[in-house]
PDB file of N, CA and C in Angstrom:
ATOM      1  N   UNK A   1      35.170  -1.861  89.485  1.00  0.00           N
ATOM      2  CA  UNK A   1      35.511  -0.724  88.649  1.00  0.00           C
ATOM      3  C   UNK A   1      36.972  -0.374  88.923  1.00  0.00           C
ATOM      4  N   UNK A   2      37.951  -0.306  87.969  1.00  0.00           N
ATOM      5  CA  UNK A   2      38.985  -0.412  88.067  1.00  0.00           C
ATOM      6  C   UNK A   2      39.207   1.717  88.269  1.00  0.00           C
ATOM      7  N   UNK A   3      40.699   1.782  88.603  1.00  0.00           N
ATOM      8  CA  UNK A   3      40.546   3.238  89.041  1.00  0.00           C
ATOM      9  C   UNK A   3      40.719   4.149  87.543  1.00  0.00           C
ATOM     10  N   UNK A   4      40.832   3.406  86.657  1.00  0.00           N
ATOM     11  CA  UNK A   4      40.964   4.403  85.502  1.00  0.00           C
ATOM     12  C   UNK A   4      39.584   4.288  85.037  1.00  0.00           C
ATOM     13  N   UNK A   5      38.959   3.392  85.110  1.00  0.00           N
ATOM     14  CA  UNK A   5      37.503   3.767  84.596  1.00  0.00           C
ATOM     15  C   UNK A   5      36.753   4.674  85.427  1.00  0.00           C
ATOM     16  N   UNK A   6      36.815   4.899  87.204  1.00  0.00           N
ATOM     17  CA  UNK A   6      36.677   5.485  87.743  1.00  0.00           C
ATOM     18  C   UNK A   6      36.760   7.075  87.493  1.00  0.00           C
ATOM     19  N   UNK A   7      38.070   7.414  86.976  1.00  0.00           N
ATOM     20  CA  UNK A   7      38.624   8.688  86.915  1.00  0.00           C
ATOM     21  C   UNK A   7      37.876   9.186  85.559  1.00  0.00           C
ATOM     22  N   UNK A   8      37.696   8.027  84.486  1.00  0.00           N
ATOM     23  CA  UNK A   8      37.227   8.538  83.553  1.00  0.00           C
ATOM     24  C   UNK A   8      35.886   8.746  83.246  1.00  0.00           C
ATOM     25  N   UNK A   9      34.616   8.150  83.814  1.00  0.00           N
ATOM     26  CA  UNK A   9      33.524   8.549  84.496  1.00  0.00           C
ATOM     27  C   UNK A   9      33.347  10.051  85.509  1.00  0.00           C
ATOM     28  N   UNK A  10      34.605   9.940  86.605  1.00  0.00           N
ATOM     29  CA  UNK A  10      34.100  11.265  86.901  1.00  0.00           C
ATOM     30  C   UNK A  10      34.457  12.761  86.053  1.00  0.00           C
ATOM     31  N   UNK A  11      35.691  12.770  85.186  1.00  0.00           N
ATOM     32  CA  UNK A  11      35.976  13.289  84.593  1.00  0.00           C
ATOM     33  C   UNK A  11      34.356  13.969  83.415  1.00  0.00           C
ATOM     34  N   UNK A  12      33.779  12.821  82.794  1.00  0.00           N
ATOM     35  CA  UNK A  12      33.068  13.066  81.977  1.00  0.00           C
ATOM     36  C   UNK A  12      31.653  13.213  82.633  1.00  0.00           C
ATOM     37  N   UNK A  13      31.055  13.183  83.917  1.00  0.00           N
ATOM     38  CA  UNK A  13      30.505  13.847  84.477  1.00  0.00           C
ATOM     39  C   UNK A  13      30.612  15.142  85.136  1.00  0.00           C
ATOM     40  N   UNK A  14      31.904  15.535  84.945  1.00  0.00           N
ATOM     41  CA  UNK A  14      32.040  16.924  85.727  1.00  0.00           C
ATOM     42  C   UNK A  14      32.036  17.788  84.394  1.00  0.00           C
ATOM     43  N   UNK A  15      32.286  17.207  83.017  1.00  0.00           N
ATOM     44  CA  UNK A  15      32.299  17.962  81.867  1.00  0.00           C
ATOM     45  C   UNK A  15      31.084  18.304  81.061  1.00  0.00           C
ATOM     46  N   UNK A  16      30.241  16.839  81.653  1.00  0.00           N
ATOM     47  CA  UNK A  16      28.838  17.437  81.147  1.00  0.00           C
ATOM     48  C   UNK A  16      28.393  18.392  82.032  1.00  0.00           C
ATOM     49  N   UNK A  17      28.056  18.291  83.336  1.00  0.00           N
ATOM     50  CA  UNK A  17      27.836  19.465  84.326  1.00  0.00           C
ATOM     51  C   UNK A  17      28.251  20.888  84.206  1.00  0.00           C
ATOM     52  N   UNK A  18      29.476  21.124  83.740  1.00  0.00           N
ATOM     53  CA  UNK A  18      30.045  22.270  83.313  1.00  0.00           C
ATOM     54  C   UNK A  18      29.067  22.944  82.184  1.00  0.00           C
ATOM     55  N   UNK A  19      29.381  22.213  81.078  1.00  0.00           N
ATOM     56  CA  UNK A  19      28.723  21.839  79.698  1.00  0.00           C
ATOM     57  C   UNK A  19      27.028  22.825  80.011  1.00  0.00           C
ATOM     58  N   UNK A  20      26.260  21.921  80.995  1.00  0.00           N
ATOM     59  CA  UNK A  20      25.222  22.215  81.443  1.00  0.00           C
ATOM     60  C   UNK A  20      25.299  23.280  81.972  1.00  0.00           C
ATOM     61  N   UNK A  21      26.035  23.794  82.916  1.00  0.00           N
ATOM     62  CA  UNK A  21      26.204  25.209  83.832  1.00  0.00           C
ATOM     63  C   UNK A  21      26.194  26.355  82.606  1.00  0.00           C
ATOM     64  N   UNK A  22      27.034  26.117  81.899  1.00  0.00           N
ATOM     65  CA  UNK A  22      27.043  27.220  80.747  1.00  0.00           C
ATOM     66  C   UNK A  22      26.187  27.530  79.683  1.00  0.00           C
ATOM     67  N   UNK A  23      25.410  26.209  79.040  1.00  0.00           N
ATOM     68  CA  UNK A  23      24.294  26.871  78.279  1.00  0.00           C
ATOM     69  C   UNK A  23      23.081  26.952  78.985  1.00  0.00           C
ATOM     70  N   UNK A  24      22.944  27.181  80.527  1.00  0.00           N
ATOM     71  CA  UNK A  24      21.775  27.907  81.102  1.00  0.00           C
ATOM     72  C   UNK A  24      21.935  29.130  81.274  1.00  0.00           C
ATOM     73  N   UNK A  25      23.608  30.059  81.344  1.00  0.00           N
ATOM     74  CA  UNK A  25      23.747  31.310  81.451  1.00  0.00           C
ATOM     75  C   UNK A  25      22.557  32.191  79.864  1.00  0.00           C
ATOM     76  N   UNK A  26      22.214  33.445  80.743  1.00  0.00           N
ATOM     77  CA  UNK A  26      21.280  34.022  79.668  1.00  0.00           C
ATOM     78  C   UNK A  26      22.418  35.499  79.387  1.00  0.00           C
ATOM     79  N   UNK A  27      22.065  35.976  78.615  1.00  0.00           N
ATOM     80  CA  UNK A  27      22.994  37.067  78.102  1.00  0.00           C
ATOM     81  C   UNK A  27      21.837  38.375  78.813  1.00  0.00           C
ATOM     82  N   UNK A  28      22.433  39.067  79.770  1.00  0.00           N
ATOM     83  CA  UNK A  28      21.975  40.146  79.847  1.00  0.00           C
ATOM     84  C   UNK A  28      22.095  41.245  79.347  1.00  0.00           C
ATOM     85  N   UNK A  29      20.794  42.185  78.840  1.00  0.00           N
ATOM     86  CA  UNK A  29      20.815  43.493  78.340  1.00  0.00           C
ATOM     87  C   UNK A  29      21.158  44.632  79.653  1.00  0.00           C
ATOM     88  N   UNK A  30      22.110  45.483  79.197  1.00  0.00           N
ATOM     89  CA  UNK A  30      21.789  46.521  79.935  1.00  0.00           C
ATOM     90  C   UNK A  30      21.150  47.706  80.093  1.00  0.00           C
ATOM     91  N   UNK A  31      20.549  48.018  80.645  1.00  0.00           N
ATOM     92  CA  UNK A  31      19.520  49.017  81.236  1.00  0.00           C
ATOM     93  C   UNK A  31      20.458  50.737  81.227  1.00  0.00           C
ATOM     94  N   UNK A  32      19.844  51.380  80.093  1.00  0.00           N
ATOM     95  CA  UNK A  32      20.018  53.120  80.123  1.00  0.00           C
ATOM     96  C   UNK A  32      18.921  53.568  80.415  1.00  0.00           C
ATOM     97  N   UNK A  33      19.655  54.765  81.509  1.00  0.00           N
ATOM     98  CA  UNK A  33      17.832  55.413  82.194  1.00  0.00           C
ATOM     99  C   UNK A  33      18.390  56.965  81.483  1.00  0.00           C
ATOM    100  N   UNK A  34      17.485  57.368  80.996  1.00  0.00           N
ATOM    101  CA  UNK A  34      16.982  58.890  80.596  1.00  0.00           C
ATOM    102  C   UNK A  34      16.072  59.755  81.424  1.00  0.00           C
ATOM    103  N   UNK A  35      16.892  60.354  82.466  1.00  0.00           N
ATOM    104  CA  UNK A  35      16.347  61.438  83.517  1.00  0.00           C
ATOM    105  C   UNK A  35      15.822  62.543  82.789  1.00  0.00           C
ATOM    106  N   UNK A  36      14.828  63.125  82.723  1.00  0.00           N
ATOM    107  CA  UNK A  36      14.897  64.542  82.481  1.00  0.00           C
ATOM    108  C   UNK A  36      13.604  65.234  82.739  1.00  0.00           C
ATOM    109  N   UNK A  37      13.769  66.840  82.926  1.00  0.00           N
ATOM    110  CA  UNK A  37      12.717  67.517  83.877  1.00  0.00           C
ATOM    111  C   UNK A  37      11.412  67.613  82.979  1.00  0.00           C
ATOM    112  N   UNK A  38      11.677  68.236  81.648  1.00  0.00           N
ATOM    113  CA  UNK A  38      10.022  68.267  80.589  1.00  0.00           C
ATOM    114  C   UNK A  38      10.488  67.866  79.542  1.00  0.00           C
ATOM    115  N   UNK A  39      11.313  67.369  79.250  1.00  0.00           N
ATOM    116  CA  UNK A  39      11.225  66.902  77.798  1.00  0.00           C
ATOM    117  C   UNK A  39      10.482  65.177  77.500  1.00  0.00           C
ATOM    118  N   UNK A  40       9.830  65.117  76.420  1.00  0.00           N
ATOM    119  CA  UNK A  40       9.606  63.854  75.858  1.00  0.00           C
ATOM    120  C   UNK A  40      10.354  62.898  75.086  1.00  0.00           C
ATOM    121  N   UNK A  41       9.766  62.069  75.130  1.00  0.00           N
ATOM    122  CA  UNK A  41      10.626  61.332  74.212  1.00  0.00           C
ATOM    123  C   UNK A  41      10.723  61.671  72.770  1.00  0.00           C
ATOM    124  N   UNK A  42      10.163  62.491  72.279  1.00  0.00           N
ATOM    125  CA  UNK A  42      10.235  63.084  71.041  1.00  0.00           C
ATOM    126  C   UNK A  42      10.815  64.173  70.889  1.00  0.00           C
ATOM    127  N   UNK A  43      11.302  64.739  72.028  1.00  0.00           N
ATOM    128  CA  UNK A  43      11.930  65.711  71.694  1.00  0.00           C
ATOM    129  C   UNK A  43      13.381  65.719  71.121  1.00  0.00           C
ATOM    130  N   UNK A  44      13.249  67.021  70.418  1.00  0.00           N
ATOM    131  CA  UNK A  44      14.668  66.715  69.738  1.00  0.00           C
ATOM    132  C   UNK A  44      16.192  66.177  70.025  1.00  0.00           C
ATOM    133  N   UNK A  45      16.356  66.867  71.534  1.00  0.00           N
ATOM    134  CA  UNK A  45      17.904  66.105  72.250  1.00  0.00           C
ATOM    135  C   UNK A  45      17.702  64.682  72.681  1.00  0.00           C
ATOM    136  N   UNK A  46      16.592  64.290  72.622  1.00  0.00           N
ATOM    137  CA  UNK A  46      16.453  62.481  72.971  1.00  0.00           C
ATOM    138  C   UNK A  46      16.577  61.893  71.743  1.00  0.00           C
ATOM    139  N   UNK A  47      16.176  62.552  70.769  1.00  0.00           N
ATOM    140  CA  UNK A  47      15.884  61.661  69.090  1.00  0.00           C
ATOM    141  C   UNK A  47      17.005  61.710  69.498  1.00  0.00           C
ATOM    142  N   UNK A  48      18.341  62.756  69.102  1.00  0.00           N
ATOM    143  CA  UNK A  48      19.500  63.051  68.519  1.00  0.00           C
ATOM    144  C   UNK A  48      20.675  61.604  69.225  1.00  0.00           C
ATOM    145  N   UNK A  49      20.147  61.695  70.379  1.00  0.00           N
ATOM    146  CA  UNK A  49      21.077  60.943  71.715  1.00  0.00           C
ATOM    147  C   UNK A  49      20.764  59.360  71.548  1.00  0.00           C
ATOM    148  N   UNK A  50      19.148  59.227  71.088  1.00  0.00           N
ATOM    149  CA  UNK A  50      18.564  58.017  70.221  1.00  0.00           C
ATOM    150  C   UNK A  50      19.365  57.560  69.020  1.00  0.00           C
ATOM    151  N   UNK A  51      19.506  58.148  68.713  1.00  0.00           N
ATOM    152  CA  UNK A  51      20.278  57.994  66.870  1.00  0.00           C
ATOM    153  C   UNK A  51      21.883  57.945  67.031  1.00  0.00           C
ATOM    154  N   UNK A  52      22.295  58.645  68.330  1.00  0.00           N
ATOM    155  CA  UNK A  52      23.771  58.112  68.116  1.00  0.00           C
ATOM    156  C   UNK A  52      24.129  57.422  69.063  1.00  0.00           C
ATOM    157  N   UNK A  53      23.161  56.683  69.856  1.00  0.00           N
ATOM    158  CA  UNK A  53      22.837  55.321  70.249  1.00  0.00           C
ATOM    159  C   UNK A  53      22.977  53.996  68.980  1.00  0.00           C
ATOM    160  N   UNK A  54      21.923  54.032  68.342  1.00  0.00           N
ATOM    161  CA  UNK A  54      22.295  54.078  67.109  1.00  0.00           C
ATOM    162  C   UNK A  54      23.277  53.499  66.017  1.00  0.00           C
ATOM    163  N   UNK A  55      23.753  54.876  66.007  1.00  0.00           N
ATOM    164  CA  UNK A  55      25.110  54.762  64.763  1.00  0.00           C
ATOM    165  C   UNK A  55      26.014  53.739  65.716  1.00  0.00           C
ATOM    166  N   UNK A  56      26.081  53.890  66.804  1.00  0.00           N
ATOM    167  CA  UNK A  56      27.011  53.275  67.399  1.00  0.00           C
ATOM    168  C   UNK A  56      26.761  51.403  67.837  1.00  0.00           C
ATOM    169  N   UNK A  57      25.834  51.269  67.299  1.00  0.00           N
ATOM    170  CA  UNK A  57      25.153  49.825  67.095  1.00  0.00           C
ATOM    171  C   UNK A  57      24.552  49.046  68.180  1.00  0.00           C
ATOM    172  N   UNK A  58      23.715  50.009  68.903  1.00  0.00           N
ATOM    173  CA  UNK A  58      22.865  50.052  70.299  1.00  0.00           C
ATOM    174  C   UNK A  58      21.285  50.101  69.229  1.00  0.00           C
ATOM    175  N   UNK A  59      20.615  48.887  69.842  1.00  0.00           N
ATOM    176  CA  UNK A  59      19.461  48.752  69.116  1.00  0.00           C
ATOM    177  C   UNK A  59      18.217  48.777  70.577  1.00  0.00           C
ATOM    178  N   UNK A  60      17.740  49.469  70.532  1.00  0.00           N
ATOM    179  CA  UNK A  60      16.820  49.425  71.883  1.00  0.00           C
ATOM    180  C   UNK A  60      15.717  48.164  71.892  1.00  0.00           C
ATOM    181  N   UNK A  61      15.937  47.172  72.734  1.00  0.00           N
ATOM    182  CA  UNK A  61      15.416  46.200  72.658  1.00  0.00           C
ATOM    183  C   UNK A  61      15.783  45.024  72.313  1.00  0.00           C
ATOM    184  N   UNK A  62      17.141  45.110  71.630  1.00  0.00           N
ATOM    185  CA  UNK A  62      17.668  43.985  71.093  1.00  0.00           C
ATOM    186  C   UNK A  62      19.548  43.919  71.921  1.00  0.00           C
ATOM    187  N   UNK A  63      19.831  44.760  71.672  1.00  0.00           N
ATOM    188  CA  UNK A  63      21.203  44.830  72.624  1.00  0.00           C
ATOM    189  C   UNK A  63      21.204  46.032  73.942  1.00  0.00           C
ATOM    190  N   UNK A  64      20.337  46.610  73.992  1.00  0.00           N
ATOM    191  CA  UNK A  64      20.287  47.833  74.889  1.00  0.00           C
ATOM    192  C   UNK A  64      18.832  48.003  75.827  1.00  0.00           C
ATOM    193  N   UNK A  65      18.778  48.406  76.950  1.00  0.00           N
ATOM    194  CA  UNK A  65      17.289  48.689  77.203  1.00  0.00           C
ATOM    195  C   UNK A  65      17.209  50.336  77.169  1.00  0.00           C
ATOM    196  N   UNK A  66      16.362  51.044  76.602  1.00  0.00           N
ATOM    197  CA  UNK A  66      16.317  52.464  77.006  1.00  0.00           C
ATOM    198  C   UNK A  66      14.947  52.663  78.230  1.00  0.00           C
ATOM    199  N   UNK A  67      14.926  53.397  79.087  1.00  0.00           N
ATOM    200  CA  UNK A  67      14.251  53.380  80.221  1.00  0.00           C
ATOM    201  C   UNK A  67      14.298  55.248  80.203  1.00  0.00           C
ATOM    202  N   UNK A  68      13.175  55.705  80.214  1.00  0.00           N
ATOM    203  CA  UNK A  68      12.863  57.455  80.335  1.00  0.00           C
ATOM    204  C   UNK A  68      12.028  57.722  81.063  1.00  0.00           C
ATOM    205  N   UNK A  69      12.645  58.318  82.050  1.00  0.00           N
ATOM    206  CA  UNK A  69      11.721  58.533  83.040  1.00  0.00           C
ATOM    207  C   UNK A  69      11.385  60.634  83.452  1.00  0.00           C
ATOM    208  N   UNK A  70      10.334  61.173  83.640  1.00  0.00           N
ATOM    209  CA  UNK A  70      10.521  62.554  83.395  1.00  0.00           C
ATOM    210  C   UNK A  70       9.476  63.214  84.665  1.00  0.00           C
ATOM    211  N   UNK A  71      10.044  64.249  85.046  1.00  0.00           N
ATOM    212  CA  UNK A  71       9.555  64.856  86.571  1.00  0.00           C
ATOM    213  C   UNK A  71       8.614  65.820  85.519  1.00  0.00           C
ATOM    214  N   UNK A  72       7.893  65.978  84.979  1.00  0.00           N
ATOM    215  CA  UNK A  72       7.097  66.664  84.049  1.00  0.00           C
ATOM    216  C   UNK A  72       7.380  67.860  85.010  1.00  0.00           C
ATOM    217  N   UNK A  73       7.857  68.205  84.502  1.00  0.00           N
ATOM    218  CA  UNK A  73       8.638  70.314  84.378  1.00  0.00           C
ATOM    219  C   UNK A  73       8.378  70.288  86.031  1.00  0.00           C
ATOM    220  N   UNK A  74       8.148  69.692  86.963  1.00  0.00           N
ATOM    221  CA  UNK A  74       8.411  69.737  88.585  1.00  0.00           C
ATOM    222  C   UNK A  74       9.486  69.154  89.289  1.00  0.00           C
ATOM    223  N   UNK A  75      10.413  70.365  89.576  1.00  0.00           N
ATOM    224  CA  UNK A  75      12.038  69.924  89.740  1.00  0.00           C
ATOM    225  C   UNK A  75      12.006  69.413  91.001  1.00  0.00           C
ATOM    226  N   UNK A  76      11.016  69.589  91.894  1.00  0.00           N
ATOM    227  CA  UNK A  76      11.397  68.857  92.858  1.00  0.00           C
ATOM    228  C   UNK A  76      10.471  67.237  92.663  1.00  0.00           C
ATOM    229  N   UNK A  77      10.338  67.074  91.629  1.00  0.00           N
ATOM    230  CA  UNK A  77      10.202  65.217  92.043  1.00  0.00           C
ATOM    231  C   UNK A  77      11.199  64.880  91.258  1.00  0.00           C
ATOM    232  N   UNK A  78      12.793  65.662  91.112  1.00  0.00           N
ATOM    233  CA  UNK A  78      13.729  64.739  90.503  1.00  0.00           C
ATOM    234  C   UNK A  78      14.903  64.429  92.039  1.00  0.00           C
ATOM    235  N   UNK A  79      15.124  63.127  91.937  1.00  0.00           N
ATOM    236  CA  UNK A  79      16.188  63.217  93.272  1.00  0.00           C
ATOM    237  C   UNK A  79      17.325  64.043  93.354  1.00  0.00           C
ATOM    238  N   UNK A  80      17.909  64.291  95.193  1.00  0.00           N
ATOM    239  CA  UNK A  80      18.452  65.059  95.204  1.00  0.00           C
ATOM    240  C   UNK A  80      17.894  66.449  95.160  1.00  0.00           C
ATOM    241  N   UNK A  81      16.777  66.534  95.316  1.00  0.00           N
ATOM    242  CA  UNK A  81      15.886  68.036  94.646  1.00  0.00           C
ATOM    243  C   UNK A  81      15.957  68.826  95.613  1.00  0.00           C
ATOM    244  N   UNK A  82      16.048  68.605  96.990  1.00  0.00           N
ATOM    245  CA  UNK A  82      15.024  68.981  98.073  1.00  0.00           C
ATOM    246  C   UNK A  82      16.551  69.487  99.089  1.00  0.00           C
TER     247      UNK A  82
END
């Protein structure tokens, strides 16, 4: 094997490898958490905060995660409480 066939073999193995490294990357969503003491998810300041999520082209589930989590009206199971 002469050294240019050499170089050009490893060349085109390090390009498929690359090649390979990159279409296994996955696109991660990121994760919004919604703290709050009694409200639901239906309530009106979550719709509102929902919707201009929203307008702003945040689709929950598809580019965004929304995550709500709620100390049902007991302030001390929110952190920091105590």
């Amino acid at each position: 094997m002469t050294r240019r066939s050499f170089a050009f073999a490893l060349a085109l193995s390090l390009s498929v490898a690359v090649t390979h490294a990159l279409a296994e990357q996955t696109t991660r969503i990121p994760i919004v958490g919604y703290l709050f003491l009694a409200a639901s998810q239906n309530d009106p300041l979550v719709m509102a905060w929902r919707q201009g999520l929203r307008d702003l082209g945040y689709v929950d589930g598809q580019n965004i995660k929304l995550e709500f989590r709620s100390a049902q009206g007991q302030p001390e199971r929110l952190p920091g409480s105590r």
